[in-house]
Protein backbone atom coordinates (compact mmCIF):
# COMPACT_ATOMS: atom_id res chain seq x y z
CA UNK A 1 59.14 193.61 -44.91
CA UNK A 2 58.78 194.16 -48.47
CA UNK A 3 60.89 195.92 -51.07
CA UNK A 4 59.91 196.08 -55.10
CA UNK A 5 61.78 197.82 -57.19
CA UNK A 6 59.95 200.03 -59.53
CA UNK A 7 62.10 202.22 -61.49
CA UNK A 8 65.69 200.49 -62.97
CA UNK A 9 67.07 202.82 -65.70
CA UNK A 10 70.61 204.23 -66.34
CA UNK A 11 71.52 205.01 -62.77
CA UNK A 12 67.87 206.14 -61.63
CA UNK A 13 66.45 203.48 -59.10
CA UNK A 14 63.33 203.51 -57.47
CA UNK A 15 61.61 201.17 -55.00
CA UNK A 16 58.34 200.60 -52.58
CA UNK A 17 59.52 199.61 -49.08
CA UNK A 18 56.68 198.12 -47.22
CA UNK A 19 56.86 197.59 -43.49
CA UNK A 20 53.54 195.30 -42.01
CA UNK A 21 51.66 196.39 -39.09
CA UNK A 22 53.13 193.12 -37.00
CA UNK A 23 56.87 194.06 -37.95
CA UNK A 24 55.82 197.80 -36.66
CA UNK A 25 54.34 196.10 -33.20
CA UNK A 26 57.20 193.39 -32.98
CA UNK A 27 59.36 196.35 -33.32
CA UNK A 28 57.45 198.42 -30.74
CA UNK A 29 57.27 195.51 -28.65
CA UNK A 30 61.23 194.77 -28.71
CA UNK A 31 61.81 198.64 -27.63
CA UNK A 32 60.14 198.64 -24.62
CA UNK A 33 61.56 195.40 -23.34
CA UNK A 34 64.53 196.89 -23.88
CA UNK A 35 63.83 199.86 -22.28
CA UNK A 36 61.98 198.16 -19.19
CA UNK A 37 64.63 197.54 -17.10
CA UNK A 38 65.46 201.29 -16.72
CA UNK A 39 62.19 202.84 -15.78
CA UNK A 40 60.63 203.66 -13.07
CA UNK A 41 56.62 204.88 -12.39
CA UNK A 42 54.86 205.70 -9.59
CA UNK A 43 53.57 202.24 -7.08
CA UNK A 44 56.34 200.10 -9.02
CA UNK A 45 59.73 199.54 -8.70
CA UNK A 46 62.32 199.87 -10.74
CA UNK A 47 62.39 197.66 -14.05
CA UNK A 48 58.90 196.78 -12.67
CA UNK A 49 56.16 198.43 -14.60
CA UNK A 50 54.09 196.46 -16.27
CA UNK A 51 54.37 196.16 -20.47
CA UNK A 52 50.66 197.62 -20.82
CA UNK A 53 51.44 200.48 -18.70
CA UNK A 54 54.42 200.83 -20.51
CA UNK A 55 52.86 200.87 -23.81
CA UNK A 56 49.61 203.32 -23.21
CA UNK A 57 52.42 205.58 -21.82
CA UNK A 58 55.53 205.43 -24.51
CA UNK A 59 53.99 203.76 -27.39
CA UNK A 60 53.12 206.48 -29.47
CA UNK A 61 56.91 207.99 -29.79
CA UNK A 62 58.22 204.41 -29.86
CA UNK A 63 56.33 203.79 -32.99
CA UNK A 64 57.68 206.32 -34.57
CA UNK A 65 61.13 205.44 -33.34
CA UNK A 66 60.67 201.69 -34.48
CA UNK A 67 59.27 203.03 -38.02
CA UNK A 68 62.46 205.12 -38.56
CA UNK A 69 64.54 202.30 -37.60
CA UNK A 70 62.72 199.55 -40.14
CA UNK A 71 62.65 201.93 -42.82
CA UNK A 72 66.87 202.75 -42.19
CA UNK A 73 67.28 198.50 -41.63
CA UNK A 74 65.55 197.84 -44.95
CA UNK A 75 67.27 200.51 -47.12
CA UNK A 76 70.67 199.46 -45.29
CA UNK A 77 70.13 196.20 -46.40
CA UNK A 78 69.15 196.45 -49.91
CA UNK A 79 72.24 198.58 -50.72
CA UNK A 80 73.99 196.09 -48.89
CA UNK A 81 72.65 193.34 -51.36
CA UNK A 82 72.47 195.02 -54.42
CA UNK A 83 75.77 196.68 -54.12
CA UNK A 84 74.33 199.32 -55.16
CA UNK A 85 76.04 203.55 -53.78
CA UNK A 86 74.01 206.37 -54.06
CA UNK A 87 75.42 209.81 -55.67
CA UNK A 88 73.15 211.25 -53.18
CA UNK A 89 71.33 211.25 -50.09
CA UNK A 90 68.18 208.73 -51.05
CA UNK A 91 64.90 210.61 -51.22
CA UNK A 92 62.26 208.86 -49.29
CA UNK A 93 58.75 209.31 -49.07
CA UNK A 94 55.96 208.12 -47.09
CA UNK A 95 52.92 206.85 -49.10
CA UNK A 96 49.58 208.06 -47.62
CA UNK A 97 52.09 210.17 -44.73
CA UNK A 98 48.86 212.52 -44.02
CA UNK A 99 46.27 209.58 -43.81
CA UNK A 100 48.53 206.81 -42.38
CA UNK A 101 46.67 205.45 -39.31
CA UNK A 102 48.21 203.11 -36.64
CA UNK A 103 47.74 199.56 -37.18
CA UNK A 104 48.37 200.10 -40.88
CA UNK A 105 50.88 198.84 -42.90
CA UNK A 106 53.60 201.71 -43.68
CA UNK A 107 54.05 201.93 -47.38
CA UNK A 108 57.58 204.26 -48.35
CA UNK A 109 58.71 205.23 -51.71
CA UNK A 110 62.17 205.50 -52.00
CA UNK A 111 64.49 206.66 -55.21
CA UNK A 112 67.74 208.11 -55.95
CA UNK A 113 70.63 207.67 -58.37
CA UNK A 114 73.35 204.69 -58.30
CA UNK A 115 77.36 205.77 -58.92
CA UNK A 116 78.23 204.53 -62.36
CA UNK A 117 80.38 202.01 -63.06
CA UNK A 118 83.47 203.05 -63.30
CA UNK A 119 86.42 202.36 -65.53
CA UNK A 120 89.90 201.41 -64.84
CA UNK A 121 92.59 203.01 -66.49
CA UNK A 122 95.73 202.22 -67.12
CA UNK A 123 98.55 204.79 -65.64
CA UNK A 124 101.44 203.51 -67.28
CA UNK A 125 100.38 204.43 -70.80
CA UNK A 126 99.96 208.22 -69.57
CA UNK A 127 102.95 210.28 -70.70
CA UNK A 128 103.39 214.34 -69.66
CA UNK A 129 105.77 216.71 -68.69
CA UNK A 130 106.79 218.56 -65.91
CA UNK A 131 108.26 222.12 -66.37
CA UNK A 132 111.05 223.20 -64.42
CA UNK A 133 112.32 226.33 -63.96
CA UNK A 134 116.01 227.76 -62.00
CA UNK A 135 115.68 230.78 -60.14
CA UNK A 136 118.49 232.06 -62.01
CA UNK A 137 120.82 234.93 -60.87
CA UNK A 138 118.51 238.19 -62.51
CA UNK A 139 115.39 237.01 -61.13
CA UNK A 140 117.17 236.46 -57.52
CA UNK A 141 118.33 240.37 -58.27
CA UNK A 142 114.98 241.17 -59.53
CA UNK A 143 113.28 239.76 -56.10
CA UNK A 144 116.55 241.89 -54.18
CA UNK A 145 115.18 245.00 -55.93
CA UNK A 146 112.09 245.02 -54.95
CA UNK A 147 112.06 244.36 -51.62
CA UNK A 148 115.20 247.38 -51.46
CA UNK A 149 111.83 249.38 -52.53
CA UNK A 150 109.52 247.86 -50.45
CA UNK A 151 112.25 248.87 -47.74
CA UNK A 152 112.47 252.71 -49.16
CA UNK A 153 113.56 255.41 -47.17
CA UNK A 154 112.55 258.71 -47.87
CA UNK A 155 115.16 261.97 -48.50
CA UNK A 156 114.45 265.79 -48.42
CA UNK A 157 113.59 267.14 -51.27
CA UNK A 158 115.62 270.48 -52.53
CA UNK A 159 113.84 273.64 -50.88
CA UNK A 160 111.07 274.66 -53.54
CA UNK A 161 110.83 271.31 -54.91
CA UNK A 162 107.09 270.49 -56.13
CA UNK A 163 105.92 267.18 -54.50
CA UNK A 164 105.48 264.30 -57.14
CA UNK A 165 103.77 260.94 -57.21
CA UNK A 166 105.70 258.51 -55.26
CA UNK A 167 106.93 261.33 -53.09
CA UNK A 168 106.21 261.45 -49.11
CA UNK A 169 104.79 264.78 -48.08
CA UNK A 170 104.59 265.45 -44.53
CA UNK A 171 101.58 267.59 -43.56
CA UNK A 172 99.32 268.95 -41.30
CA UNK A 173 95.73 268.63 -41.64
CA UNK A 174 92.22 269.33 -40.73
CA UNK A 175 88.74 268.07 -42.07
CA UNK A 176 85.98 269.81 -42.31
CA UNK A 177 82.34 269.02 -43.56
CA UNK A 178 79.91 272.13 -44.08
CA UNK A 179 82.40 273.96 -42.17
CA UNK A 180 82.49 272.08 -39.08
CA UNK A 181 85.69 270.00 -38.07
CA UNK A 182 84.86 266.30 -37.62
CA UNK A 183 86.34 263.98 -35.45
CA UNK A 184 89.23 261.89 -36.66
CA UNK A 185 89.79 264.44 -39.47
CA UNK A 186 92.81 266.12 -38.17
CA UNK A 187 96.54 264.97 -37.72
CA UNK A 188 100.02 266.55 -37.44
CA UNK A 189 103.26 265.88 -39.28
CA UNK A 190 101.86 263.44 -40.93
CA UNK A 191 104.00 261.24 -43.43
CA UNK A 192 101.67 260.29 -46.64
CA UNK A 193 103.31 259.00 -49.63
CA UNK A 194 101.29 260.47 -53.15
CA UNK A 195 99.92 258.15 -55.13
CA UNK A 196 99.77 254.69 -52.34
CA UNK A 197 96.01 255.49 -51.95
CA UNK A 198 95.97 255.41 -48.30
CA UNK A 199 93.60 258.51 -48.08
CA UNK A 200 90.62 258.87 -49.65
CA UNK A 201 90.27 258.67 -53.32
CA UNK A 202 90.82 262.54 -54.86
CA UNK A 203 92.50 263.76 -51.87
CA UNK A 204 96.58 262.76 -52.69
CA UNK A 205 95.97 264.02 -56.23
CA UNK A 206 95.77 267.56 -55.01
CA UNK A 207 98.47 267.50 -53.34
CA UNK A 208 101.00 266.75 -56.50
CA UNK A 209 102.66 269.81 -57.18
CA UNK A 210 102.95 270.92 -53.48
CA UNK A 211 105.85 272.77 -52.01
CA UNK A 212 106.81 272.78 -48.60
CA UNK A 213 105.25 275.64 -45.80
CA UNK A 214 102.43 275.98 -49.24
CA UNK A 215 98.92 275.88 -47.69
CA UNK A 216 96.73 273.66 -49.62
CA UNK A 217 92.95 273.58 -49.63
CA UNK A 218 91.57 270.09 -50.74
CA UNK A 219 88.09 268.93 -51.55
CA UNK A 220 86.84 265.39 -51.39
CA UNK A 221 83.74 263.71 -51.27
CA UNK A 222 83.63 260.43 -49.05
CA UNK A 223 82.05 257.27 -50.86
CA UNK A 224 78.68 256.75 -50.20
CA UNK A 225 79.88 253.31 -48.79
CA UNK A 226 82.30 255.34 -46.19
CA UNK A 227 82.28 253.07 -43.13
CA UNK A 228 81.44 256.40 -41.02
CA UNK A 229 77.88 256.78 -41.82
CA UNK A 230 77.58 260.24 -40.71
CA UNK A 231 80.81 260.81 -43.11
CA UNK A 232 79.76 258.89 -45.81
CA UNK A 233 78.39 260.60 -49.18
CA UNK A 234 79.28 263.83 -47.81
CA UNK A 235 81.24 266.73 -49.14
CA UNK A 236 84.49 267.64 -47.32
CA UNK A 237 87.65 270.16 -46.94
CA UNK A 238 90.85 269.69 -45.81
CA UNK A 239 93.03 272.86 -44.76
CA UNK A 240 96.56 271.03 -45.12
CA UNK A 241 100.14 272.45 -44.85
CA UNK A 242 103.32 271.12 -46.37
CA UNK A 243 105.60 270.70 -43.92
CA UNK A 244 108.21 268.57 -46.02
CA UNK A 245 108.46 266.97 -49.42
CA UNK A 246 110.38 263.92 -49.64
CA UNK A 247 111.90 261.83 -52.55
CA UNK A 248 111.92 258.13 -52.40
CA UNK A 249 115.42 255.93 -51.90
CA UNK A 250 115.52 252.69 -51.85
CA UNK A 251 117.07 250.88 -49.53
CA UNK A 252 120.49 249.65 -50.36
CA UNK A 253 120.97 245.86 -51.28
CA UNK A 254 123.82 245.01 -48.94
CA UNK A 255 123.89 243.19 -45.13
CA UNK A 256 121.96 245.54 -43.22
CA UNK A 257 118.80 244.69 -46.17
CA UNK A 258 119.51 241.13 -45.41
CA UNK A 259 119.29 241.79 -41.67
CA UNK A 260 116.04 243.82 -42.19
CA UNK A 261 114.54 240.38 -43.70
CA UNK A 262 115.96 238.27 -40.83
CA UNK A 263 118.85 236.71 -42.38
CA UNK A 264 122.79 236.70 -41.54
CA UNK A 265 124.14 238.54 -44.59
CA UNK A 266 123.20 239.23 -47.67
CA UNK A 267 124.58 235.88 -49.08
CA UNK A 268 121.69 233.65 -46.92
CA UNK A 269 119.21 236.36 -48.38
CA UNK A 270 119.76 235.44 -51.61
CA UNK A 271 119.57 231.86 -50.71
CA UNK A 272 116.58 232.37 -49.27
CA UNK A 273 115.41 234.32 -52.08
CA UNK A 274 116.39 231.36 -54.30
CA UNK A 275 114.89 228.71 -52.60
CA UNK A 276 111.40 231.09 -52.09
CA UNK A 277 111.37 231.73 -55.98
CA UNK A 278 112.19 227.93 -57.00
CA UNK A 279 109.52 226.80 -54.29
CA UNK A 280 106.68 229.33 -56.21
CA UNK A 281 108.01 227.96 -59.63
CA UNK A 282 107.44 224.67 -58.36
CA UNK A 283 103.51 225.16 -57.54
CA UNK A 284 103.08 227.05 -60.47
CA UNK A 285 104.28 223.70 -62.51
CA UNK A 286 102.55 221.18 -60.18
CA UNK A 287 99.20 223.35 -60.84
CA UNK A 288 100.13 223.04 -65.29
CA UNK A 289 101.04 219.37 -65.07
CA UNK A 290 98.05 218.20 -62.73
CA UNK A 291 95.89 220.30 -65.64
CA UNK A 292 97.16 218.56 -68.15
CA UNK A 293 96.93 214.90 -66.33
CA UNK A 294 93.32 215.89 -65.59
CA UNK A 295 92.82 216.32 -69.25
CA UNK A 296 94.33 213.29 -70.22
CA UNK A 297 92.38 210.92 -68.01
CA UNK A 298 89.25 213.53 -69.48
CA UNK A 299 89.97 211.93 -72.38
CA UNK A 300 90.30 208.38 -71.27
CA UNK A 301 87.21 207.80 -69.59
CA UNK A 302 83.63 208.04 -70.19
CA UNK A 303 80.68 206.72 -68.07
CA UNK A 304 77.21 207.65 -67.43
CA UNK A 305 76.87 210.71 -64.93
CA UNK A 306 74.26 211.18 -61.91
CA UNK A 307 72.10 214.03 -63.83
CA UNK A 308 71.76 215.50 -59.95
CA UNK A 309 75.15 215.64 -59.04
CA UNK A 310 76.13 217.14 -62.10
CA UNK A 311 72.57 220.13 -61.77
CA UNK A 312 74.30 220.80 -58.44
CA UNK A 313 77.81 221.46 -59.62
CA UNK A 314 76.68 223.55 -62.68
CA UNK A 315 74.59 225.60 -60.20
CA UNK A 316 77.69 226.16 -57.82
CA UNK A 317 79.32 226.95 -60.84
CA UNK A 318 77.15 229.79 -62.34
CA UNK A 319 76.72 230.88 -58.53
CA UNK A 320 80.47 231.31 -58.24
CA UNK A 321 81.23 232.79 -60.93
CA UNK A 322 78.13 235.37 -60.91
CA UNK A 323 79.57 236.59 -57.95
CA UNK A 324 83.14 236.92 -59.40
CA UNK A 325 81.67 238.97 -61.47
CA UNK A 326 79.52 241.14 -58.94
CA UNK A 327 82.28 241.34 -56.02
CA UNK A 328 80.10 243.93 -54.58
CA UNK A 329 77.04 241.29 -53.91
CA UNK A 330 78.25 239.66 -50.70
CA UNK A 331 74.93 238.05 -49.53
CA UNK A 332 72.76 235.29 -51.55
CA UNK A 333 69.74 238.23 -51.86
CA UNK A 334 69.82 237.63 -55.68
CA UNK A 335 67.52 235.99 -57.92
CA UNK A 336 67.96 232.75 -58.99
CA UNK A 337 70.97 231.91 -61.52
CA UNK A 338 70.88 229.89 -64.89
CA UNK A 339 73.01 227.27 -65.49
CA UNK A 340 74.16 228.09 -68.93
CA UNK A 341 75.05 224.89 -71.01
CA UNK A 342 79.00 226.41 -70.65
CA UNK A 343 78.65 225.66 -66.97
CA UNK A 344 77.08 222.70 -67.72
CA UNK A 345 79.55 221.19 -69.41
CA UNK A 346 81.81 222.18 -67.31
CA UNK A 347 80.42 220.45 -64.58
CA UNK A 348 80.08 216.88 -66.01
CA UNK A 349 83.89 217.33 -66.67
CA UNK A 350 84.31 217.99 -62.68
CA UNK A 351 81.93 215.13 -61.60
CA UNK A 352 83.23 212.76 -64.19
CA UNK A 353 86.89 213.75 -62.72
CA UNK A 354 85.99 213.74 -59.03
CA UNK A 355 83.85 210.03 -59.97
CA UNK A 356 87.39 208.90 -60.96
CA UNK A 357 89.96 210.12 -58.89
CA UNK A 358 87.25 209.10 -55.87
CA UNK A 359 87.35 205.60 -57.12
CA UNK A 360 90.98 205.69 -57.55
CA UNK A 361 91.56 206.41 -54.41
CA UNK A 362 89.24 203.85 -52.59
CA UNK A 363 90.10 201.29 -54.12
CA UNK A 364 94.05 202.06 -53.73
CA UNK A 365 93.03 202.85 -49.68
CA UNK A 366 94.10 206.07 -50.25
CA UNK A 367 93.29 207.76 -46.73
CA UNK A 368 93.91 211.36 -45.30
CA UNK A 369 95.83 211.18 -42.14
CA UNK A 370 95.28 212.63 -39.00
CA UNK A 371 98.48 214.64 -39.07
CA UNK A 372 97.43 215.91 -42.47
CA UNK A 373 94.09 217.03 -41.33
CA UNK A 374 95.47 218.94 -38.36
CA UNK A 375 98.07 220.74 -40.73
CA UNK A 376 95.10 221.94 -42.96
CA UNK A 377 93.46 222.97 -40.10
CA UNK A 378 96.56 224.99 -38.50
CA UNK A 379 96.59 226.61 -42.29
CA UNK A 380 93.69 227.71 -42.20
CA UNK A 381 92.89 229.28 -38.39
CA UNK A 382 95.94 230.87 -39.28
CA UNK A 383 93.49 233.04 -41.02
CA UNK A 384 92.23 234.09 -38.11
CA UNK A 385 94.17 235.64 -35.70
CA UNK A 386 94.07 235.48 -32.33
CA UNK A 387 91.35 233.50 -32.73
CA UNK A 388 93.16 229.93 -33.53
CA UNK A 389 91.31 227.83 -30.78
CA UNK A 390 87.82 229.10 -31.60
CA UNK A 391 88.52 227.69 -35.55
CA UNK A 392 89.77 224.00 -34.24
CA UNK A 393 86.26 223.69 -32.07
CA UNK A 394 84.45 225.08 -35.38
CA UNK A 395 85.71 222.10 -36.86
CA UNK A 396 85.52 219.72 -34.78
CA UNK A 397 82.10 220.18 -34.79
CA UNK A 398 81.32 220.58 -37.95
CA UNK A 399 82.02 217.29 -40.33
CA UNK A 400 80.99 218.84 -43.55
CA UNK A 401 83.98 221.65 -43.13
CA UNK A 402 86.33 218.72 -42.05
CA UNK A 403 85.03 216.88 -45.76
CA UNK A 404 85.84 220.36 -47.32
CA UNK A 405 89.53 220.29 -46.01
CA UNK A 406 89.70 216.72 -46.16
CA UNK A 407 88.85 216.43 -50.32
CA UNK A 408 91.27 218.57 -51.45
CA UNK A 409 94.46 216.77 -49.51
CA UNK A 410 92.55 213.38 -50.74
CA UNK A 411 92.20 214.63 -54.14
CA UNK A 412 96.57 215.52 -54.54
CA UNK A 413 97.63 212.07 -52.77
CA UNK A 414 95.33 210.34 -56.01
CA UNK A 415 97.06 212.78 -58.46
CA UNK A 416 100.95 211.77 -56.88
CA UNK A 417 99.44 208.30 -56.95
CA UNK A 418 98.56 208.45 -61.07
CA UNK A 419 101.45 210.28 -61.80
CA UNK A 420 103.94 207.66 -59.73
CA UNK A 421 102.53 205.24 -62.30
CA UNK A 422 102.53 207.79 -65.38
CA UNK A 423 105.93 208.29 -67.29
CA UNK A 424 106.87 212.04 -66.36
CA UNK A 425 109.47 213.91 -67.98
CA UNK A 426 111.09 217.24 -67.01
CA UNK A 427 111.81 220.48 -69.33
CA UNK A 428 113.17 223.35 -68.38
CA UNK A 429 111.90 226.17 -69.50
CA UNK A 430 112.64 230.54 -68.76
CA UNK A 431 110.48 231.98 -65.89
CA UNK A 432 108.73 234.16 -68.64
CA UNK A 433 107.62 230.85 -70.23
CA UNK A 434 106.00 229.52 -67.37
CA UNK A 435 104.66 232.77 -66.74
CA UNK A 436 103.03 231.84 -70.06
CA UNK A 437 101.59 228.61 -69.07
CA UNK A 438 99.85 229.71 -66.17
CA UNK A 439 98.30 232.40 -68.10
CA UNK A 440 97.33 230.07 -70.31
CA UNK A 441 95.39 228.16 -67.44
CA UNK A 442 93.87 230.87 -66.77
CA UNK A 443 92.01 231.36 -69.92
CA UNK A 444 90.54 227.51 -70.20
């Protein structure tokens, strides 16, 4: 077996891997004795039949099998010798594939691009800061207020009172579409607060201004993407009648709030309220000082990228975000999407960053554990309701989606690692400032 290189610059490699006739036979030769033992044929026994019979009958797929496996040995072992790690998955093809004839030599081109070299740094001379904010006494009251609202009640209006937004109205109603009544499109006493856009768009408009026992007519047209297709893009009429208009009142902050929430009194709800909003202010700074480490150790390193990693992640890039941008497009029934030089960029920051905190991490031994995989699994089928067990077979079978929850958990133990070694001070700062910050994220 032969290998020659024939392409050695920057981090593009290319070599000729030539496998002899002989090896291919020896190969061939050293399968079936192998296999011998096990196989039986009719007139012979067990482990029995002779090698000729054995090779008119099983040679053909062997010598495919034993091509396969010289090929794998021989790239195996020049990676092994040259130390040598592709970016990618090596692309390999067979010289003269269409015209190779057995008892030939098999002749296989084989190229891809080596990981760069990369750079240590040194975490000790990194310096940053980590914002910290108190969940101070008006934002706990803040938090109380809201969910007092979220936990309205509603009151009776005062007879002749005209319904406003926010109001509930409770009505009767039925639907009708070219003067027919549809199914589904009638209901009584029922409670519909204006303006929460539970009905469909147009229809709690009209009924702003309402009084109670007031018969209003209302006219709609379902979206064309209604999810009843005999409903949807059509014109429609609702006879309703006011039966009551009421005025919203929020729930008041006391005991019987906190029990509504599940805790003791209204004392543990504010802890709990406290330690919610201190816990949100907390990932809000991890996410502002792991941006700014990221842009530090941006500006620390530089090595020579793999040009196809770095086509690949601009593509997912402009991808993503063309979709962000048409949330209607759910499919991949779109024509193909330029990588502007923006996204570009963009991406040789993310490979250059992933290179680093990759290396990082193996050569600290940084490893995911098993009890940290089967929490970001749990996190996730949570997602799915009622259909938990279903998700942990999905991915146990599937080791690209275990990678994909894997990388991330990988990716924060590097971070804690560089920052452990970084010199990290704390500021405190208002809520409003972080507020700020994150925005400010946002907009990079």
């Amino acid at each position: 077996m032969q290998v020659t290189e024939t392409l050695n610059e920057g981090l593009k490699r290319a070599y000729t891997i030539t496998v002899t006739a002989a090896e291919l036979e020896a190969k061939v030769q050293e399968k079936l004795v192998e296999a011998q033992p096990d196989i039986e044929m009719k007139g012979f026994r067990k482990g029995k039949v002779p090698m000729a019979m054995l090779k008119k009958q099983f040679g053909t797929r062997l010598l495919g099998d034993a091509m396969q496996d010289a090929i794998d040995g021989a790239m195996r072992e020049h990676l092994e010798t040259s130390g040598d790690r592709p970016a990618m998955q090596p692309e390999v093809r067979m010289v003269d594939g269409e015209t190779w004839k057995e008892g030939s030599d098999v002749v296989v081109e084989m190229s891809y691009e080596a990981l760069p070299e990369i750079p240590e740094i040194d975490s000790s001379v990194i310096s940053l800061e980590r914002l910290v904010v108190k969940a101070d006494e008006a934002a706990v009251e803040e938090a109380l207020k809201n969910l007092a609202e979220s936990a309205q009640n509603f009151e009776d209006r005062r007879k002749g009172s005209k319904a406003k937004d926010g109001d509930q109205v409770v009505i009767d109603f039925k639907g009708s579409v070219d003067g027919e009544l549809f199914e589904g499109g009638s209901a009584e006493d029922y409670p519909l607060v204006l303006g929460s856009g539970s009905f469909i768009p147009g229809f709690e408009e009209q009924l702003v201004g309402a009084k109670v026992d007031e018969e209003v007519t209302v006219k709609v047209s379902f979206p064309a993407e209604y999810g009843a297709k005999h409903l949807a893009g059509k014109d429609a009429e609702f006879a309703c009648t006011v039966k009551a208009v009421k005025a919203p009142k929020p729930a008041e902050v006391d005991d019987e709030l906190a029990k509504k929430y599940g805790a003791e009194d209204l004392a543990a709800l504010k802890a709990q309220i406290a330690e919610r909003l201190e816990a949100e202010y907390k990932g809000a700074s991890r996410a502002i000082l792991k941006r700014a480490l990221l842009d530090r150790l941006d500006e620390m390193v530089s090595f020579d990228l793999p040009s196809k990693l770095v086509e690949a992640e601009a593509h997912q890039i402009a991808h993503q975000l063309w979709h962000d941008e048409h949330p209607e497009e759910h499919g991949h029934n779109h024509g193909h999407i330029e990588a502007t030089d923006e996204h570009n960029t963009l991406a040789e920051r993310r490979v250059r960053l992933g290179l680093l905190l990759a290396e990082i991490g193996r050569k600290a031994e940084v490893a995911v554990t098993d009890a940290e995989m089967t929490q970001a699994v749990l996190a996730q089928a949570r997602q799915y309701p009622g259909q938990e067990r279903a998700y942990f077979e999905f991915v146990q079978k599937n080791p690209q989606v275990q990678q994909q929850l894997r990388a991330p958990i990988f990716e924060e133990k590097v971070v804690d690692l560089i920052l452990a070694g970084a010199t990290v001070t704390e500021k405190e700062i208002s809520k409003d400032d972080l507020q700020k910050a994150i925005e400010a994220l946002d907009e990079m």
